[in-house]
Protein backbone atom coordinates (compact mmCIF):
# COMPACT_ATOMS: atom_id res chain seq x y z
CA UNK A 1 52.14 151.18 93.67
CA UNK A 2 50.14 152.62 96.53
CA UNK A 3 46.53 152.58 94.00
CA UNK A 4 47.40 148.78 92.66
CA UNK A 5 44.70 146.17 92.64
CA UNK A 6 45.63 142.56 93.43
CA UNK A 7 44.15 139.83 92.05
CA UNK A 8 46.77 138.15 90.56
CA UNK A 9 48.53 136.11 93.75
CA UNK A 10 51.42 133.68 94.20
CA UNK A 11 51.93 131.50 97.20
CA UNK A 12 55.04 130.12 98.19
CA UNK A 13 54.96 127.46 100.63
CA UNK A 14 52.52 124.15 100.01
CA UNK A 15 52.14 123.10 103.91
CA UNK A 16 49.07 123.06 105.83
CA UNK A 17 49.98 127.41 106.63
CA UNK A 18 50.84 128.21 102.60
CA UNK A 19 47.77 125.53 101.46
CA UNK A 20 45.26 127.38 104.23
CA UNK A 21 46.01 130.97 102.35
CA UNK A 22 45.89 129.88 98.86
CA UNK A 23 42.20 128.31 99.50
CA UNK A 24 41.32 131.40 101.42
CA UNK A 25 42.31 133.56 98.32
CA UNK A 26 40.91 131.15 95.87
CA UNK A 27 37.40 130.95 97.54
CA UNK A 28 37.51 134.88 97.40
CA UNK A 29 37.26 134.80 93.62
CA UNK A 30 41.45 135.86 93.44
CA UNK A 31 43.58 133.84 91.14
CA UNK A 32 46.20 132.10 93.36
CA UNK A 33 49.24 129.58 92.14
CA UNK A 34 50.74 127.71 94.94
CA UNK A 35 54.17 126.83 94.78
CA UNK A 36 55.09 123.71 96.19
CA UNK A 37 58.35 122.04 97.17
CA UNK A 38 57.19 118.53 96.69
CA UNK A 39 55.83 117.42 93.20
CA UNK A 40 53.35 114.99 95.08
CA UNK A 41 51.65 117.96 96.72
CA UNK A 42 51.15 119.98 93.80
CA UNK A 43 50.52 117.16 91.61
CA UNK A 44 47.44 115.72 94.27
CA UNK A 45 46.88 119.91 94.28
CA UNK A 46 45.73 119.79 90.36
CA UNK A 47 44.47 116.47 89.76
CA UNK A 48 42.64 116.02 93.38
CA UNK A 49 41.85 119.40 94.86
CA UNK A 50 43.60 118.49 98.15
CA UNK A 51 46.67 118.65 100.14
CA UNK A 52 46.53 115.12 102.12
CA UNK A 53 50.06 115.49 102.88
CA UNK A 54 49.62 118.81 104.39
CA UNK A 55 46.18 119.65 104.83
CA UNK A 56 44.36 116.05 104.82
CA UNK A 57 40.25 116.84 104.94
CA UNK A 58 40.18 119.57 103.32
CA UNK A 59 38.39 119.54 100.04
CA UNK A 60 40.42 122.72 97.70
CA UNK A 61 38.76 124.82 96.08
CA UNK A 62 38.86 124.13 92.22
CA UNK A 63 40.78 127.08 90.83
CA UNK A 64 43.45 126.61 92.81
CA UNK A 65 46.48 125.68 90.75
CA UNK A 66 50.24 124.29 92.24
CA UNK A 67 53.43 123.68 90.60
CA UNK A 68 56.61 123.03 91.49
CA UNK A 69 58.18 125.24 89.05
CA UNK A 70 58.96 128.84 90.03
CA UNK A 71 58.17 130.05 86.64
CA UNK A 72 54.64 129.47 87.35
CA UNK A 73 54.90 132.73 89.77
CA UNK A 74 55.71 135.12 87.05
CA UNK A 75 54.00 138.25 86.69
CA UNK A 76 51.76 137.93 89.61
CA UNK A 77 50.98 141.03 91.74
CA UNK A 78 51.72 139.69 95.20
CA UNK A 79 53.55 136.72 96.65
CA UNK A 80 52.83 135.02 99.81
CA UNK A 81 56.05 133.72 101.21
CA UNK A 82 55.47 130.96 103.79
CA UNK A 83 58.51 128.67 103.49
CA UNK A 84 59.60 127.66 107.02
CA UNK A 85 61.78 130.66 108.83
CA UNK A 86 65.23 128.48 108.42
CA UNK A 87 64.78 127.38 104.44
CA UNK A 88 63.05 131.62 103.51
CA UNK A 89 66.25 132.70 102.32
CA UNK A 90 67.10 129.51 100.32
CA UNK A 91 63.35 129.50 99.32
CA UNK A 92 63.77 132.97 98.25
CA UNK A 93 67.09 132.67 96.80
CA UNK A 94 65.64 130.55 94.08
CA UNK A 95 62.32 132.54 92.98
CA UNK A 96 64.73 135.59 92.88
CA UNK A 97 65.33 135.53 89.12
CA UNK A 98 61.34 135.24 88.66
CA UNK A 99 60.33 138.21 90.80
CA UNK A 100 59.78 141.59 89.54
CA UNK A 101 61.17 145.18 91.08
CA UNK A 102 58.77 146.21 93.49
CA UNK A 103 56.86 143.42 94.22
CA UNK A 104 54.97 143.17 97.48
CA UNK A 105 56.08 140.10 99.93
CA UNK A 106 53.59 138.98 102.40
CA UNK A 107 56.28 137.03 104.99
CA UNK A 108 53.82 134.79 106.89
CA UNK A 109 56.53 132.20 108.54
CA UNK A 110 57.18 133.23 112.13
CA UNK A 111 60.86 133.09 113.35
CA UNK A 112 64.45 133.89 113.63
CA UNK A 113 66.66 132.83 111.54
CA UNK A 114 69.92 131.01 113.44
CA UNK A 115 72.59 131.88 111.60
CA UNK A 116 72.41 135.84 110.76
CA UNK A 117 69.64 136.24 113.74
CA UNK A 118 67.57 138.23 111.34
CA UNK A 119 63.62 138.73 111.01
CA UNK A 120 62.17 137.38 107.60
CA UNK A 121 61.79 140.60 106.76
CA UNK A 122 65.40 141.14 106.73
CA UNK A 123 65.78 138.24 104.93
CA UNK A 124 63.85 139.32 102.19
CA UNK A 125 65.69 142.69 102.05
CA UNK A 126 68.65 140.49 102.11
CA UNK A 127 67.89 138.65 99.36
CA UNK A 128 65.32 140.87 97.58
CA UNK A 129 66.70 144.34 97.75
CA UNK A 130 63.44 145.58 95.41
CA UNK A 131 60.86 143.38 96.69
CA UNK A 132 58.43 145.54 99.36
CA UNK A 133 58.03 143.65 102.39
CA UNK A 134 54.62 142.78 104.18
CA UNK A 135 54.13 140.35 107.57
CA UNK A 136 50.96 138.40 107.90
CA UNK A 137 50.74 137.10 111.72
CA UNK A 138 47.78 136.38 114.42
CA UNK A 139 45.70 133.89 116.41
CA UNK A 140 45.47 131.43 113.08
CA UNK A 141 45.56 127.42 112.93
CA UNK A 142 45.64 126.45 109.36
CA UNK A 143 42.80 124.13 109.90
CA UNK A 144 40.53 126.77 110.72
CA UNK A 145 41.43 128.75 108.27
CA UNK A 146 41.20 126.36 105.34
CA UNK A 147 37.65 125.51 106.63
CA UNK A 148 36.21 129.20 106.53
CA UNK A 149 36.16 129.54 110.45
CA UNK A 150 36.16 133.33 112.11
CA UNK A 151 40.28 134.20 112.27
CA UNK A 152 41.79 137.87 112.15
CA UNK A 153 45.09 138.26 112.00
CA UNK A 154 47.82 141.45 111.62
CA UNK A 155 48.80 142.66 108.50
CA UNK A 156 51.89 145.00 109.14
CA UNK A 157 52.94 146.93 106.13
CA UNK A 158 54.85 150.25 106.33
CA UNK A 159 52.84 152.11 103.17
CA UNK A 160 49.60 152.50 104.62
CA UNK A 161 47.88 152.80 101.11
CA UNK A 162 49.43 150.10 99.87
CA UNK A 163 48.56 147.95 102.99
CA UNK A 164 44.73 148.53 102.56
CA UNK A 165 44.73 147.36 99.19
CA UNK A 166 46.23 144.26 100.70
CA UNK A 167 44.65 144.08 103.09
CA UNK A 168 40.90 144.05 100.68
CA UNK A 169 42.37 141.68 98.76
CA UNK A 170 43.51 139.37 101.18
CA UNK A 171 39.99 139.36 103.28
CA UNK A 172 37.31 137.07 103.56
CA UNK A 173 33.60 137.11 104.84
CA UNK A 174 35.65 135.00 107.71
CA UNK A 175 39.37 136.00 107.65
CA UNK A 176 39.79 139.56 108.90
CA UNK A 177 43.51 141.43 108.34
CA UNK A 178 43.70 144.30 110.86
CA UNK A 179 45.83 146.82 109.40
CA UNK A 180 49.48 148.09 111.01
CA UNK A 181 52.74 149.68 109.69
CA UNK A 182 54.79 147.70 112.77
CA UNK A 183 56.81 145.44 110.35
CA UNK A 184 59.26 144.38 112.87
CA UNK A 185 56.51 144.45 115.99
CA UNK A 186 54.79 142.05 113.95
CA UNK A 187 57.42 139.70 113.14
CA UNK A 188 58.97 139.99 116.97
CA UNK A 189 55.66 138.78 118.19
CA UNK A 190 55.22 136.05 115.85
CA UNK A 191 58.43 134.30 116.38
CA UNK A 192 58.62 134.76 120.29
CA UNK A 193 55.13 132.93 120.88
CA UNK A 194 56.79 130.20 119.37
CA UNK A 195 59.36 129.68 122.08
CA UNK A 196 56.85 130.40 124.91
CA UNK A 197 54.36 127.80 123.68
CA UNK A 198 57.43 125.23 124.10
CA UNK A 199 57.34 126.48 127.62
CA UNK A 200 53.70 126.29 128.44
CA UNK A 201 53.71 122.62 127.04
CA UNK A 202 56.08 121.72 129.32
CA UNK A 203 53.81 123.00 131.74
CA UNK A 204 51.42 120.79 131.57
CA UNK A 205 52.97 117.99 130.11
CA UNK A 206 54.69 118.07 133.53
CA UNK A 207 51.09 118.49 135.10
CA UNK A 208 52.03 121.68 136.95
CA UNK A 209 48.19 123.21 136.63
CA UNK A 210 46.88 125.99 134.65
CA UNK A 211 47.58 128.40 137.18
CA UNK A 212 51.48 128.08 136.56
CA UNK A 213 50.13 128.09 132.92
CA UNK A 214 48.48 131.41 133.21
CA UNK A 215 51.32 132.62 134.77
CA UNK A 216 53.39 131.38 132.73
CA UNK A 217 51.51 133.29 129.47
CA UNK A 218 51.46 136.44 131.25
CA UNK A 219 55.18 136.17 131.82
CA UNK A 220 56.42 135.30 128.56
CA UNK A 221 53.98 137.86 127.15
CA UNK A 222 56.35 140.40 129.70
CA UNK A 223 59.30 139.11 128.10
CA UNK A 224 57.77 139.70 124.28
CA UNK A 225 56.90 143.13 124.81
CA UNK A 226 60.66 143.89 126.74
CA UNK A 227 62.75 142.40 123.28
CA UNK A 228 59.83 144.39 121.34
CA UNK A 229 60.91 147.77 123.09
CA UNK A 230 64.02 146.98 123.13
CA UNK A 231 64.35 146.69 119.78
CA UNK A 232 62.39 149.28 118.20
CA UNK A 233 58.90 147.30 118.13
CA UNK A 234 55.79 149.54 119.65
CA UNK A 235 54.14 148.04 122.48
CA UNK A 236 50.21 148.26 120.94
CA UNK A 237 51.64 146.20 118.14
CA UNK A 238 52.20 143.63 120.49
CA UNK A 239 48.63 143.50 122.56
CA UNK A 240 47.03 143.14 119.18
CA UNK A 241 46.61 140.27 117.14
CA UNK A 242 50.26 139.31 116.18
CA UNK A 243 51.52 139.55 119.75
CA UNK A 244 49.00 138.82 122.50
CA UNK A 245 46.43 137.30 120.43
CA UNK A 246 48.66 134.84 119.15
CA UNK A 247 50.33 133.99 122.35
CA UNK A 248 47.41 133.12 123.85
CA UNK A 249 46.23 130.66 121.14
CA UNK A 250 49.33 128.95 120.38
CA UNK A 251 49.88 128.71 124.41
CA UNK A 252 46.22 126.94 124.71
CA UNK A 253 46.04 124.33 122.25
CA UNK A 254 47.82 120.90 121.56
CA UNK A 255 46.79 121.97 118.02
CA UNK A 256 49.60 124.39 118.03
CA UNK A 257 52.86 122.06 117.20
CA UNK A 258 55.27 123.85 119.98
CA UNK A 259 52.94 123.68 122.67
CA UNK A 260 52.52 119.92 121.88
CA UNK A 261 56.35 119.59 121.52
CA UNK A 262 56.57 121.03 124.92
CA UNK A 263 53.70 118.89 126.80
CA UNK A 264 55.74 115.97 125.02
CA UNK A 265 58.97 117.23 126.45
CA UNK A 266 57.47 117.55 129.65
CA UNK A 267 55.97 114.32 130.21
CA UNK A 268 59.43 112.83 129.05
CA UNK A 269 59.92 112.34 125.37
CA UNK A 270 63.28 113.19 124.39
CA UNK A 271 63.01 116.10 121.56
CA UNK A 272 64.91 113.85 119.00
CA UNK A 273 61.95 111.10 119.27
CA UNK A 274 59.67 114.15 119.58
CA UNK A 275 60.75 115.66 116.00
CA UNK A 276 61.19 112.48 114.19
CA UNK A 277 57.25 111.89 114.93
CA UNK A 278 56.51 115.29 112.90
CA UNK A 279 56.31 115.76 109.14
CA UNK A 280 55.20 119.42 109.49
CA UNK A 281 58.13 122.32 111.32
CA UNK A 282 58.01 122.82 114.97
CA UNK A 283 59.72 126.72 114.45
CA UNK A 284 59.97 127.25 118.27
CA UNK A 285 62.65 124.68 117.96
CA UNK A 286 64.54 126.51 115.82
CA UNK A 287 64.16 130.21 116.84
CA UNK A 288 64.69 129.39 120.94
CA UNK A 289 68.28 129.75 120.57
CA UNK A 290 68.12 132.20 118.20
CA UNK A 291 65.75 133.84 120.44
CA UNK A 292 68.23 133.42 123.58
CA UNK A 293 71.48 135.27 121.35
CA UNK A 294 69.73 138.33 120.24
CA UNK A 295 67.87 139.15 123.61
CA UNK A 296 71.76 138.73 124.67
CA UNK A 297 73.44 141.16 122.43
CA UNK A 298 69.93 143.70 122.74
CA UNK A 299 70.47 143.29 126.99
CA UNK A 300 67.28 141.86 127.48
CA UNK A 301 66.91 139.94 130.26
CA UNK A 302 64.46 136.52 129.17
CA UNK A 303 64.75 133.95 131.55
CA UNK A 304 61.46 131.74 130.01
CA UNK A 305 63.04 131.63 126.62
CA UNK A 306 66.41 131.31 128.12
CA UNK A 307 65.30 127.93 130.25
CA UNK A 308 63.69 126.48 126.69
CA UNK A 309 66.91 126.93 124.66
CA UNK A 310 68.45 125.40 127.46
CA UNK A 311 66.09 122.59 127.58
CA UNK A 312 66.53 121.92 123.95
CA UNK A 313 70.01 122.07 123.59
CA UNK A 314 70.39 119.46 126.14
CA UNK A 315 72.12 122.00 129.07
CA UNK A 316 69.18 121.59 131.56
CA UNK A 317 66.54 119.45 131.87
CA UNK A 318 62.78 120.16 132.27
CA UNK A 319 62.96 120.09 136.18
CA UNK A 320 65.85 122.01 136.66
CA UNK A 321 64.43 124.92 134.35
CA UNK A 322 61.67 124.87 136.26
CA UNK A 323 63.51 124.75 139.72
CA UNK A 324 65.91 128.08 138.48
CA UNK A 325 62.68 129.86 137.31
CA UNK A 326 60.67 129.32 140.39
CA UNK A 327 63.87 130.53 142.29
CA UNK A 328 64.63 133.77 140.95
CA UNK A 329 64.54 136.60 143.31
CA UNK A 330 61.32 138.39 143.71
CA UNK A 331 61.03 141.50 141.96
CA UNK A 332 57.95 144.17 141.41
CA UNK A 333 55.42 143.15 138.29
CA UNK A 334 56.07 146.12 136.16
């Protein structure tokens, strides 16, 4: 498996994320099927060459092919899952009977999911016993990617072999995979960025300046890389792309969904008008409380991703988190 050549990929997942990959493949020359939930996506996928849903702008490239139809993913030598974190196990539940022993997963949805508190790549194992799990994570906006703009990004996969195979055949001239065997460092990074963009939104949506922003960042990046420890994760997995890199991006830009959820939130939208104005998944939503129960039962103290969950489920408001966090007791940096 380690000496395998990939050319042969499946994606699952047509949003703007799963759309982004497939054109990146396809424009690389590798022969890429995307599945799709919705028949209008993969339908305006084959006869259009676009995802205007999804992905409006961007013109696909022509080899691209979607379906709707799990079949369609047969025999290929890699899947791309990027069904959002709370529907991967359904998602994966259902192309089960299609996917062959040993089959490499690349997991590239970032978050928790609520009810088991499991990493996707748990999920997969869950679910997918043979399949051999891969996590695709970094500083990435679809948009970007789908228009051939400079992005690298982490691609964690225990066989090192096997991940530089991957890795080749998942590059671009402008999308750059930097190689690590951190599964679960990659996946702990991913999903807690999420949470603190929420909180840096809220920042400024409450027009609180960027230097409570910055602070803010370098805070939530101290509370990343205590779960990461804490749970087995190693700490240069999270200064590299998948960690720091993509807390810093997804903190930064009203691109990124959960920052704008959280400047929305913080200039006083309530987050049930806030999600009903979204077609695309806000996963910070999801994976704060998540987030909040397993940095409980691994004794990890978070107090930013604490006050979000809190915010969200309707226990504190925005200027009452912001009160308790500004009054905890002082304590040395490090």
């Amino acid at each position: 498996m380690s000496k395998k050549k990939f050319q042969k990929f499946g994606v699952i997942g047509g949003g703007a994320w799963g759309t982004a990959m497939a054109q990146t493949l396809a424009s690389s020359g590798r022969d890429v099927t995307l599945w799709a939930f919705e028949q209008e996506v993969s339908d305006a996928i084959n006869t259009r060459h676009e995802n205007d849903v999804y992905l409006p702008g961007v013109k696909l490239h022509s080899s691209l092919r979607a379906s709707s139809d799990f079949t369609a993913l047969e025999g290929v030598d890699a899947v791309l899952a990027v069904a959002p974190a709370q529907h991967m196990r359904a998602t994966l539940e259902k192309f089960a009977p299609h996917a062959a022993d040993g089959l490499p997963v690349v997991l590239c949805s970032k978050g928790i999911e609520i009810s088991s508190l499991k990493f996707m790549a748990e999920v997969l194992g869950d679910v997918l016993p043979g399949a051999i799990p891969a996590v695709l994570s970094g500083p990435s906006f679809a948009i970007d990617v789908a228009k051939g703009l400079p992005t690298a990004v982490t691609l964690a996969v225990e066989d090192r072999a096997l991940g530089e195979n991957l890795a080749s055949a998942i590059a671009a001239p402008t999308f750059r995979p930097y190689l690590s065997t951190d599964v679960l460092g990659a996946e702990i990074g991913g999903a807690v960025k999420n949470v603190l963009a929420i909180a840096c939104g809220m920042v400024l949506g409450k027009g609180l300046g960027r230097s409570a922003h910055a602070a803010l960042i370098a805070r939530g990046f101290a509370e990343m890389t205590r779960l990461g420890l804490a749970l087995g994760a190693r700490p240069e997995t999270l200064t590299g792309m998948c960690g720091l890199g993509d807390l810093v991006l997804t903190c930064s830009s009203e691109q990124s969904r959960n920052m704008s959820a959280g400047m929305a939130l913080g200039r006083g939208q309530s987050l049930i008008e806030i999600m009903a104005s979204r077609s695309a998944v806000t996963e910070g939503v999801a994976t704060a409380p998540a987030l909040k129960r397993l940095a409980a039962k691994a004794g990890v103290e978070m107090p930013i991703s604490e006050a979000v969950a809190a915010i969200l489920d309707g226990s504190a408001d925005v200027d009452t988190a912001i009160e308790v966090l500004l009054n905890r007791a002082h304590k040395v940096e490090v």
